[in-house]
PDB file of N, CA and C in Angstrom:
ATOM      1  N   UNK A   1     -18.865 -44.398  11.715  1.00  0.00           N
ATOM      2  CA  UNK A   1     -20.223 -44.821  11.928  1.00  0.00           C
ATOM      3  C   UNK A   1     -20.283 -45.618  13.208  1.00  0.00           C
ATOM      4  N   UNK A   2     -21.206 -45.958  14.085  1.00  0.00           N
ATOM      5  CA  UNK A   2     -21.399 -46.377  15.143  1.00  0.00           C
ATOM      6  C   UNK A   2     -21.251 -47.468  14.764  1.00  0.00           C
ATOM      7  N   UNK A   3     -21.755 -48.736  16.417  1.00  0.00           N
ATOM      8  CA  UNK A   3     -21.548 -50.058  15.844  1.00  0.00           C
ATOM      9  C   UNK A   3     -22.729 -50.566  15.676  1.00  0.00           C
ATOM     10  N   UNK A   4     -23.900 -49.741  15.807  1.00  0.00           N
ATOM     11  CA  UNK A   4     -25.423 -50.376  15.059  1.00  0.00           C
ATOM     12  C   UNK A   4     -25.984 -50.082  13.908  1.00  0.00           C
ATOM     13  N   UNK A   5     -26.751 -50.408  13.356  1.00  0.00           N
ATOM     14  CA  UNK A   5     -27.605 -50.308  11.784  1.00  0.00           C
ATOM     15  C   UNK A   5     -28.410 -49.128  12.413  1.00  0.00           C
ATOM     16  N   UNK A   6     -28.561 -48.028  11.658  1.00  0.00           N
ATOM     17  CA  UNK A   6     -29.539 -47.069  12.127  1.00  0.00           C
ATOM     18  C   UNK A   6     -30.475 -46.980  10.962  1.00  0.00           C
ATOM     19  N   UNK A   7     -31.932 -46.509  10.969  1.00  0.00           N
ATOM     20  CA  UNK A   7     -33.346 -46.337  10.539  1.00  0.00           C
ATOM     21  C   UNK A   7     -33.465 -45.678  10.792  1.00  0.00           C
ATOM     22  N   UNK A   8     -35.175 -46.028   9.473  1.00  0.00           N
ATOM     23  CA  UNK A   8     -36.293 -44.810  10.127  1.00  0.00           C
ATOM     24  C   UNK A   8     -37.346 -45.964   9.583  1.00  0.00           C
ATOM     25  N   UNK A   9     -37.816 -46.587  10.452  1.00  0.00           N
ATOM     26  CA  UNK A   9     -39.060 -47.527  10.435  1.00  0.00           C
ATOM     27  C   UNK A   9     -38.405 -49.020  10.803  1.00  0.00           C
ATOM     28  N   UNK A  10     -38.850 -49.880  10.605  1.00  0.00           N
ATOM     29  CA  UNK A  10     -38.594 -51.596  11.399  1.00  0.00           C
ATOM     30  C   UNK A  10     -38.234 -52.377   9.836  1.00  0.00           C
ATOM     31  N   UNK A  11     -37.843 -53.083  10.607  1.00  0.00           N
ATOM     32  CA  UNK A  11     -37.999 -54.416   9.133  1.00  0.00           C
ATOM     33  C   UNK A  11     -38.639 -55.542   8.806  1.00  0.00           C
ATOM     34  N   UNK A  12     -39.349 -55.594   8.318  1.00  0.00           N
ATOM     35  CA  UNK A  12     -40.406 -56.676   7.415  1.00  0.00           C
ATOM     36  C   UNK A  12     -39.723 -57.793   7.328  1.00  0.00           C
ATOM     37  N   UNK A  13     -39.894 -58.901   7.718  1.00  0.00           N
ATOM     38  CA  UNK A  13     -39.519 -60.313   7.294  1.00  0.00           C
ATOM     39  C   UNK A  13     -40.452 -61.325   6.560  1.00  0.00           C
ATOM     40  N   UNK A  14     -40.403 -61.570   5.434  1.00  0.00           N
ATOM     41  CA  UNK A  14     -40.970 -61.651   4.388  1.00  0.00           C
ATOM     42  C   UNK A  14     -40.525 -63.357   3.778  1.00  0.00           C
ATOM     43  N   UNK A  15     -40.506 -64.471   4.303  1.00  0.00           N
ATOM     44  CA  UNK A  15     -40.097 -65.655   4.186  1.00  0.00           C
ATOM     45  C   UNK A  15     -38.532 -64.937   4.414  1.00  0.00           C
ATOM     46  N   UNK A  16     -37.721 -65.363   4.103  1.00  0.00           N
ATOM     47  CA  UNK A  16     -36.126 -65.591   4.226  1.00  0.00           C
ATOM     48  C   UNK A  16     -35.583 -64.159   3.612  1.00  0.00           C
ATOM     49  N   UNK A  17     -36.518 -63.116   3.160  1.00  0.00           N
ATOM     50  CA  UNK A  17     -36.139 -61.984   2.734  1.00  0.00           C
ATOM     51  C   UNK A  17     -36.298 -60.587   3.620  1.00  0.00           C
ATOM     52  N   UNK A  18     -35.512 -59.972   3.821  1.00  0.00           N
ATOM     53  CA  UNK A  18     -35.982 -58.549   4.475  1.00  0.00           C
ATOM     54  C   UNK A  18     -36.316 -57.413   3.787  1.00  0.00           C
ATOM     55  N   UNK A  19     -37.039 -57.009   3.830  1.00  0.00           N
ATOM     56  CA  UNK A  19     -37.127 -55.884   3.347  1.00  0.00           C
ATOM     57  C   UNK A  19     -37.432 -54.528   4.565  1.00  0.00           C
ATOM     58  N   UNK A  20     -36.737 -53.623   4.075  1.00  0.00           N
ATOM     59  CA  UNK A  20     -36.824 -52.594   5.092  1.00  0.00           C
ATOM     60  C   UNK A  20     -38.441 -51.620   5.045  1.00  0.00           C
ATOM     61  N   UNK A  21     -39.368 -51.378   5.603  1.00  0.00           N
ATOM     62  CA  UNK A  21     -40.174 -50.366   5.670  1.00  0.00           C
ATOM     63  C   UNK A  21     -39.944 -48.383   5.752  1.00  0.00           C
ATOM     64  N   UNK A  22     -38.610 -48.282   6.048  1.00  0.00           N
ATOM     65  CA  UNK A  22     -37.967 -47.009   5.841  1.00  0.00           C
ATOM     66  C   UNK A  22     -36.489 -46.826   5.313  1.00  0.00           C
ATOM     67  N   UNK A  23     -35.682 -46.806   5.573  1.00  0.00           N
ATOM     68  CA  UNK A  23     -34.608 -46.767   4.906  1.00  0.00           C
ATOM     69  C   UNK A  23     -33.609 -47.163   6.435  1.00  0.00           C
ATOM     70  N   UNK A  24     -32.529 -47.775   6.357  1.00  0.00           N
ATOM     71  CA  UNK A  24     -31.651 -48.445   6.810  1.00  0.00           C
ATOM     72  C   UNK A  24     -29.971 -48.647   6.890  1.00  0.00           C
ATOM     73  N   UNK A  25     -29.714 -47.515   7.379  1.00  0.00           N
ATOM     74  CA  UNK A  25     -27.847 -47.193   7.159  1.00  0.00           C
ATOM     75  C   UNK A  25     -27.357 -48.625   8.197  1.00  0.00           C
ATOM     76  N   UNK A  26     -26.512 -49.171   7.733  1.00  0.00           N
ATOM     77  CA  UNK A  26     -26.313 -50.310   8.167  1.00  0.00           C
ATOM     78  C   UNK A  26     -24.218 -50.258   8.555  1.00  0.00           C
ATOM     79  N   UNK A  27     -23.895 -50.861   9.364  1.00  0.00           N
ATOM     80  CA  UNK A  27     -22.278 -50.392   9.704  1.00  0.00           C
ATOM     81  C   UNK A  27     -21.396 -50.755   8.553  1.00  0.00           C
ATOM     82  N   UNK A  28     -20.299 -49.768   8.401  1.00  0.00           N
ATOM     83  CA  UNK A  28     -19.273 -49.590   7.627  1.00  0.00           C
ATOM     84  C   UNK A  28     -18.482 -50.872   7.567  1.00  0.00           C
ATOM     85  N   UNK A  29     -17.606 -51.387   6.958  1.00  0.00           N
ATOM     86  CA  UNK A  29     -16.734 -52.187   6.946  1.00  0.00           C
ATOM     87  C   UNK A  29     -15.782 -52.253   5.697  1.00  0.00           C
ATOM     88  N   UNK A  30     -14.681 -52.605   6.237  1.00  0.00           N
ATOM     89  CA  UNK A  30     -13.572 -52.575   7.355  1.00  0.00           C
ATOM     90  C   UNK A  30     -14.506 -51.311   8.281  1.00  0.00           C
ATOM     91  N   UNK A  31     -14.411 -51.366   9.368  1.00  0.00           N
ATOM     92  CA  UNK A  31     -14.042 -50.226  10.284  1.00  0.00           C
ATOM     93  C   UNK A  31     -13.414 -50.631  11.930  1.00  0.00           C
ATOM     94  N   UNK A  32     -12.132 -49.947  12.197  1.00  0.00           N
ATOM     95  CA  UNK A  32     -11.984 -48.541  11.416  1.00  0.00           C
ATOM     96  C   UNK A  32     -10.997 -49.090   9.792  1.00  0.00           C
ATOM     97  N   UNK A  33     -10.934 -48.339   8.943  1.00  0.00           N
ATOM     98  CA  UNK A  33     -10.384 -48.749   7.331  1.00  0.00           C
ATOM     99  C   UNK A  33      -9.517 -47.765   6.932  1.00  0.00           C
ATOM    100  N   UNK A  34      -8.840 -47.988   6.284  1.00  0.00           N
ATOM    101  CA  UNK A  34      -7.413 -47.287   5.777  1.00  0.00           C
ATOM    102  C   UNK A  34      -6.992 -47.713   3.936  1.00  0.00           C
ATOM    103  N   UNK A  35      -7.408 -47.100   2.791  1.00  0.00           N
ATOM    104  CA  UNK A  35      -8.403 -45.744   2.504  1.00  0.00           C
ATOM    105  C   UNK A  35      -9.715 -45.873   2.606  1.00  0.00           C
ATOM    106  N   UNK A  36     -10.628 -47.393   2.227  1.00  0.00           N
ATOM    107  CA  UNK A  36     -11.477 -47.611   1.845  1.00  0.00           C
ATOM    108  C   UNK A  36     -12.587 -48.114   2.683  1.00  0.00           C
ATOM    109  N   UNK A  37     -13.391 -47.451   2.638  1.00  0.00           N
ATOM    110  CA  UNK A  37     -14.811 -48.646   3.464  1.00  0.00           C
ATOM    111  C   UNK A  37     -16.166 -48.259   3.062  1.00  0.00           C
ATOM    112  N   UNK A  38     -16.787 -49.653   3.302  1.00  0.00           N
ATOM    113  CA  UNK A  38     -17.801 -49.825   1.878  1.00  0.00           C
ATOM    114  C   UNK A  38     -18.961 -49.484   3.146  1.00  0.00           C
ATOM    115  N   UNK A  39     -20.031 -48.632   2.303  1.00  0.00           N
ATOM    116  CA  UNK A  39     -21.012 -48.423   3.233  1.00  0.00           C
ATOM    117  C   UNK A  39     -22.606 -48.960   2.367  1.00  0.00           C
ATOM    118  N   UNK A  40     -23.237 -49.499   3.366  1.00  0.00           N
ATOM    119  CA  UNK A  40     -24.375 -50.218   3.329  1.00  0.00           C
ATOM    120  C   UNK A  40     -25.489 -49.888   3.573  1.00  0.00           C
ATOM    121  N   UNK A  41     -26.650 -49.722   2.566  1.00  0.00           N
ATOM    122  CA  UNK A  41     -28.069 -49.006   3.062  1.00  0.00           C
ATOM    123  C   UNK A  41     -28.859 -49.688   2.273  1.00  0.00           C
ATOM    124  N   UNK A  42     -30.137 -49.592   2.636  1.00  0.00           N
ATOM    125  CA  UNK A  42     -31.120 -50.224   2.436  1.00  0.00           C
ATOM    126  C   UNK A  42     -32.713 -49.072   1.948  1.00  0.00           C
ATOM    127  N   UNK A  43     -33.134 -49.232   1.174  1.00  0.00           N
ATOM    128  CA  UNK A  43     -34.337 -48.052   0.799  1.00  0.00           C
ATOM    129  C   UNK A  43     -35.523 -49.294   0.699  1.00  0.00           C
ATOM    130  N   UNK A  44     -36.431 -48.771   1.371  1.00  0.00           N
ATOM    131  CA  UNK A  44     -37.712 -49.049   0.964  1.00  0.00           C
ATOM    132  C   UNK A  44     -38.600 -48.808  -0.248  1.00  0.00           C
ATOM    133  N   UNK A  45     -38.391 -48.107  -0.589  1.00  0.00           N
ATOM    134  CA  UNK A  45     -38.927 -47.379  -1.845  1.00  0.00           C
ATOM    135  C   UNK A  45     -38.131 -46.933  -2.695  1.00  0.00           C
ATOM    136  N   UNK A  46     -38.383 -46.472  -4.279  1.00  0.00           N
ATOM    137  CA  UNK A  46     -37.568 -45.316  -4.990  1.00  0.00           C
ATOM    138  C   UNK A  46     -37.817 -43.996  -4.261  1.00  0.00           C
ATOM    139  N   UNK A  47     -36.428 -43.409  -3.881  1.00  0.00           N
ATOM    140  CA  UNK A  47     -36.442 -42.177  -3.371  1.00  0.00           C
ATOM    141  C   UNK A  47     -35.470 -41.305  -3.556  1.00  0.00           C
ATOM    142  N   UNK A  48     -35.251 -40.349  -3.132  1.00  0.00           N
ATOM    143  CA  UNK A  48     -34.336 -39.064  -3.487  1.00  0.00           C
ATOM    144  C   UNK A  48     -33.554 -39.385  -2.217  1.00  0.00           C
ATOM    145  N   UNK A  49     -32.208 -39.803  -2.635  1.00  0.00           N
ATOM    146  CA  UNK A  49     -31.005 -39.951  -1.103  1.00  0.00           C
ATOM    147  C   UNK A  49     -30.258 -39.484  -1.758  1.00  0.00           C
ATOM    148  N   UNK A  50     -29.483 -39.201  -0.635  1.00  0.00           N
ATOM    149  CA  UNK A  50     -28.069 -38.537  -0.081  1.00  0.00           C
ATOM    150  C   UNK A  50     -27.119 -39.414   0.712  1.00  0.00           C
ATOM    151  N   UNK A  51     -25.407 -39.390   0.438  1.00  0.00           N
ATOM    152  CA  UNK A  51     -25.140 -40.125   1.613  1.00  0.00           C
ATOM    153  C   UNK A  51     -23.714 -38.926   1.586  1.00  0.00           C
ATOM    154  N   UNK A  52     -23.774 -38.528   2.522  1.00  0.00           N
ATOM    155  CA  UNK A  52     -22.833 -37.491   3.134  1.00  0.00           C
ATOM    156  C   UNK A  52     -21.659 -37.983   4.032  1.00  0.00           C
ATOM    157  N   UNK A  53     -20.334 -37.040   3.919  1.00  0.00           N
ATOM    158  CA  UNK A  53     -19.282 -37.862   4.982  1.00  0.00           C
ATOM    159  C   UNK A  53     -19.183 -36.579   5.503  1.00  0.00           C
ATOM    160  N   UNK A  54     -19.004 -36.367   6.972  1.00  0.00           N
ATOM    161  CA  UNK A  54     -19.010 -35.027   7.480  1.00  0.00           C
ATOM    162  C   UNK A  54     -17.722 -35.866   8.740  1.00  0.00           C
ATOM    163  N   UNK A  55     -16.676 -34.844   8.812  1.00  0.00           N
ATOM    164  CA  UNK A  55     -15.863 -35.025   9.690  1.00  0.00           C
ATOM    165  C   UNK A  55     -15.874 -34.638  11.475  1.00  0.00           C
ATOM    166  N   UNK A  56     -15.280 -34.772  12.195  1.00  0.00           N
ATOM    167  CA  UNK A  56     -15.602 -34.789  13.736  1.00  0.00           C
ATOM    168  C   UNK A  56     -16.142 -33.326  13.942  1.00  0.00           C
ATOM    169  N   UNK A  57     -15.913 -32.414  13.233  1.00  0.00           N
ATOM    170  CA  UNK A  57     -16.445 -30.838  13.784  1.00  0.00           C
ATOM    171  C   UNK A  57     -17.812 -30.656  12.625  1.00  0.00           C
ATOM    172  N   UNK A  58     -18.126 -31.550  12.048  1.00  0.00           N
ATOM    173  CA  UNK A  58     -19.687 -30.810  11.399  1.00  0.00           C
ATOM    174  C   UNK A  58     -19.174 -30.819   9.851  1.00  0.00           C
ATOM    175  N   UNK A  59     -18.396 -31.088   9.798  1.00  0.00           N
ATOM    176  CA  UNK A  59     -17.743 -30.125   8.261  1.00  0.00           C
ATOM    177  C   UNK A  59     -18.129 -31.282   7.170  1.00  0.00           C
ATOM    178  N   UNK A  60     -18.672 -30.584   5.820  1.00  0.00           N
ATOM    179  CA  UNK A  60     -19.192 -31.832   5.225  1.00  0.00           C
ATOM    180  C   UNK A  60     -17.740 -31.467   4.416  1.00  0.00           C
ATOM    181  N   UNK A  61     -17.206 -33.559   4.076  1.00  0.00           N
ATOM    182  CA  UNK A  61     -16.285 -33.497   3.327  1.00  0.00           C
ATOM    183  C   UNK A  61     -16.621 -33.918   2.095  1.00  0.00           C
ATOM    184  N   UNK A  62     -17.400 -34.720   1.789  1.00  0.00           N
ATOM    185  CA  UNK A  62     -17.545 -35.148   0.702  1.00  0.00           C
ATOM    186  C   UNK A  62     -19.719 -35.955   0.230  1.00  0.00           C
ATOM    187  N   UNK A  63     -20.006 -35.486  -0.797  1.00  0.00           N
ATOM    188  CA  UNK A  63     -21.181 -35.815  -0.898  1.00  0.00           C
ATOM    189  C   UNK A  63     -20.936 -37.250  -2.225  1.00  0.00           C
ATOM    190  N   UNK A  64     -21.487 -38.358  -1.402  1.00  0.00           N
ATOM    191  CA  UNK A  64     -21.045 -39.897  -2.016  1.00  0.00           C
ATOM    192  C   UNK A  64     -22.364 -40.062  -3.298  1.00  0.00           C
ATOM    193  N   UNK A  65     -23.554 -40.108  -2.651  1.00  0.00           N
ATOM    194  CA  UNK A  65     -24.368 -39.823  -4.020  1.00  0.00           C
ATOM    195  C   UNK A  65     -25.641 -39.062  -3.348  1.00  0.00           C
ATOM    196  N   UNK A  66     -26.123 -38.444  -4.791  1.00  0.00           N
ATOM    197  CA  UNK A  66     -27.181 -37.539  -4.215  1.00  0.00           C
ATOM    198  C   UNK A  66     -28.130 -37.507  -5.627  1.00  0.00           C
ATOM    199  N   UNK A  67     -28.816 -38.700  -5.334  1.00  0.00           N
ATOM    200  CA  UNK A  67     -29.835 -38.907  -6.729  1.00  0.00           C
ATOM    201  C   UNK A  67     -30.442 -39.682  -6.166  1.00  0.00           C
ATOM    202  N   UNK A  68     -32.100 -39.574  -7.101  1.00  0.00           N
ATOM    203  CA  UNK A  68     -32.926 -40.985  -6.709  1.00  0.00           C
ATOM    204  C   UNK A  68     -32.341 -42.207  -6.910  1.00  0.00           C
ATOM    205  N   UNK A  69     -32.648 -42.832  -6.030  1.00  0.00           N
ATOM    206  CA  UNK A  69     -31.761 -44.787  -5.712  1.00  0.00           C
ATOM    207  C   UNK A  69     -33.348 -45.606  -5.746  1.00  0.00           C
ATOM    208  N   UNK A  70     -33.236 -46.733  -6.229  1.00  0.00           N
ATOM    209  CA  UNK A  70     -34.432 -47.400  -6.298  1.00  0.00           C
ATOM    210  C   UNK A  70     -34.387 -48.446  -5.192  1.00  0.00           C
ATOM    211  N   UNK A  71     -35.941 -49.315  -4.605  1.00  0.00           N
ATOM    212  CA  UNK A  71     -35.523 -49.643  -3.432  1.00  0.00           C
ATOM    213  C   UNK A  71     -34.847 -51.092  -3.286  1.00  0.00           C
ATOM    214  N   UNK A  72     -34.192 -51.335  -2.108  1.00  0.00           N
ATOM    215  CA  UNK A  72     -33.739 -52.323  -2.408  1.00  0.00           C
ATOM    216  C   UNK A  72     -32.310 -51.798  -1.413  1.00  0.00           C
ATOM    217  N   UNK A  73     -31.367 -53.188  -1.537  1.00  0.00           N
ATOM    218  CA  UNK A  73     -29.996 -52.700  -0.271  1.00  0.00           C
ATOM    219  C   UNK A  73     -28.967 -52.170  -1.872  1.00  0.00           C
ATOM    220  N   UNK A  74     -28.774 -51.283  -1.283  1.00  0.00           N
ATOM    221  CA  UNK A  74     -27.562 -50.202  -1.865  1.00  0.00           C
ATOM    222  C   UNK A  74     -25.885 -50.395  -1.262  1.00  0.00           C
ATOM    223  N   UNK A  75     -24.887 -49.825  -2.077  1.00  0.00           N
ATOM    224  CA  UNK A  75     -23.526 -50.120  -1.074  1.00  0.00           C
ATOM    225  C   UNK A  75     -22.639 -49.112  -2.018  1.00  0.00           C
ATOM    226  N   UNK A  76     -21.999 -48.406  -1.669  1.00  0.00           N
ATOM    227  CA  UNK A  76     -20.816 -47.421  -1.864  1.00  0.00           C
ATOM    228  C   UNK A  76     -19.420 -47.733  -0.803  1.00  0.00           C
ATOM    229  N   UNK A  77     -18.491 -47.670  -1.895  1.00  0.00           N
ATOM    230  CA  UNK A  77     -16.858 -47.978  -1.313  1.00  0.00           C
ATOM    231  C   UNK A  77     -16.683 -46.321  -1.187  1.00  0.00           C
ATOM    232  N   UNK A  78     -15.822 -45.965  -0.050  1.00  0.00           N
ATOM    233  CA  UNK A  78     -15.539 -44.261   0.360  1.00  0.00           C
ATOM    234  C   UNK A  78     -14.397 -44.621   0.115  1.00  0.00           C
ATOM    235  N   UNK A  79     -13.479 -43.889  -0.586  1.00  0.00           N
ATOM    236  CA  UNK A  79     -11.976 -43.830  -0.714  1.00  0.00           C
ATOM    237  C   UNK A  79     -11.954 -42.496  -0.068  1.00  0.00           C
ATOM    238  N   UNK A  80     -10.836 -42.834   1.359  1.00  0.00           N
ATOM    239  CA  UNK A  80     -10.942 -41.422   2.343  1.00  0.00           C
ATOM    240  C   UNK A  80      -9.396 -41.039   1.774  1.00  0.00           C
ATOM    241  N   UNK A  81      -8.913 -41.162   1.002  1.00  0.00           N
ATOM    242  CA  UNK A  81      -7.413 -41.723   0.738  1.00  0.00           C
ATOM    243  C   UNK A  81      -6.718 -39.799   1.006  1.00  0.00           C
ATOM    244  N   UNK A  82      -7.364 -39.092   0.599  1.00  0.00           N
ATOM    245  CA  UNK A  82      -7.027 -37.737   0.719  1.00  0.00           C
ATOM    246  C   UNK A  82      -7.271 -36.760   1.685  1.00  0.00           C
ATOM    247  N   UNK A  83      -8.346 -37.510   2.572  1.00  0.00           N
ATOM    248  CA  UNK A  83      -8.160 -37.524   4.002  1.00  0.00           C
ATOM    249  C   UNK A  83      -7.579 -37.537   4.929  1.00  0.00           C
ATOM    250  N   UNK A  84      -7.319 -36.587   5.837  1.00  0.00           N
ATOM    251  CA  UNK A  84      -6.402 -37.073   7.217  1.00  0.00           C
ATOM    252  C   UNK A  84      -7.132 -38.448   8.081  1.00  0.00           C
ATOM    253  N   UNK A  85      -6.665 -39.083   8.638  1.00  0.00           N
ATOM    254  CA  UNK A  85      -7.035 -39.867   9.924  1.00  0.00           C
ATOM    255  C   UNK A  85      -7.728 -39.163  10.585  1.00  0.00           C
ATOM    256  N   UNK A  86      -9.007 -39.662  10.954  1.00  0.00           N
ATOM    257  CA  UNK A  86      -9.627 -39.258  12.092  1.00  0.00           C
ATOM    258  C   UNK A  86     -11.316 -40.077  12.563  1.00  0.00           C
ATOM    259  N   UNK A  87     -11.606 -39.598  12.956  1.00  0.00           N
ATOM    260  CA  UNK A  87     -13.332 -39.712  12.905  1.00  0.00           C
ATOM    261  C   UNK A  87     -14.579 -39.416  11.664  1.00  0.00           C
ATOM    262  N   UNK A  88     -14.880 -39.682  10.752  1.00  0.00           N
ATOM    263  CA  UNK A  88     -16.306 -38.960   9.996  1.00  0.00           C
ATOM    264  C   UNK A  88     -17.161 -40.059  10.343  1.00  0.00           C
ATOM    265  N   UNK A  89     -18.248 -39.447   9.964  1.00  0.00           N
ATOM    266  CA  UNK A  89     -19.695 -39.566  10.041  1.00  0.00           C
ATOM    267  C   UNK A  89     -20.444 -39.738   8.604  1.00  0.00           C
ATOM    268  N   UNK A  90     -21.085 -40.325   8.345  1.00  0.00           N
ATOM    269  CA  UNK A  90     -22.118 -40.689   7.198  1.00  0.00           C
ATOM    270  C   UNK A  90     -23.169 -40.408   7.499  1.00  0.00           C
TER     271      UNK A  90
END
């Protein structure tokens, strides 16, 4: 994952609380990580997500969840453990 939080809309600051107006992939950590790294998102709403790991050529390796998530910040640990080393993408 890059080293910025990526969207789709801005964020609301709401006294001392954020809330996101679109949804909000936010950076991995550990990264880079060796098996594990926890990934961070944010939904505005209840909605139908996906969070996908696709490796350096396109190739999807693994689908992390793919159900409605309610809104609010979300977080999934990736165990790449059966993975080679390299680059993926979320």
């Amino acid at each position: 994952m890059g080293a910025f939080d990526v969207g789709c809309g801005p964020l609301s600051l709401i006294g001392e609380i954020v809330i996101p107006t679109g949804f909000v992939l936010h950076q991995n950590y550990p990264n880079p990580f060796n098996p594990t790294t926890t990934i961070r998102f944010s939904l505005s709403s209840t909605q139908s997500s996906q969070i996908q790991i696709f490796d350096i050529t396109g190739r999807l390796v693994e689908t992390l969840i793919d159900e409605p998530l309610t809104q609010g910040e979300h977080e999934i640990v990736w165990n790449a453990g059966s993975q080679p080393s390299g680059v993926y993408f979320v």
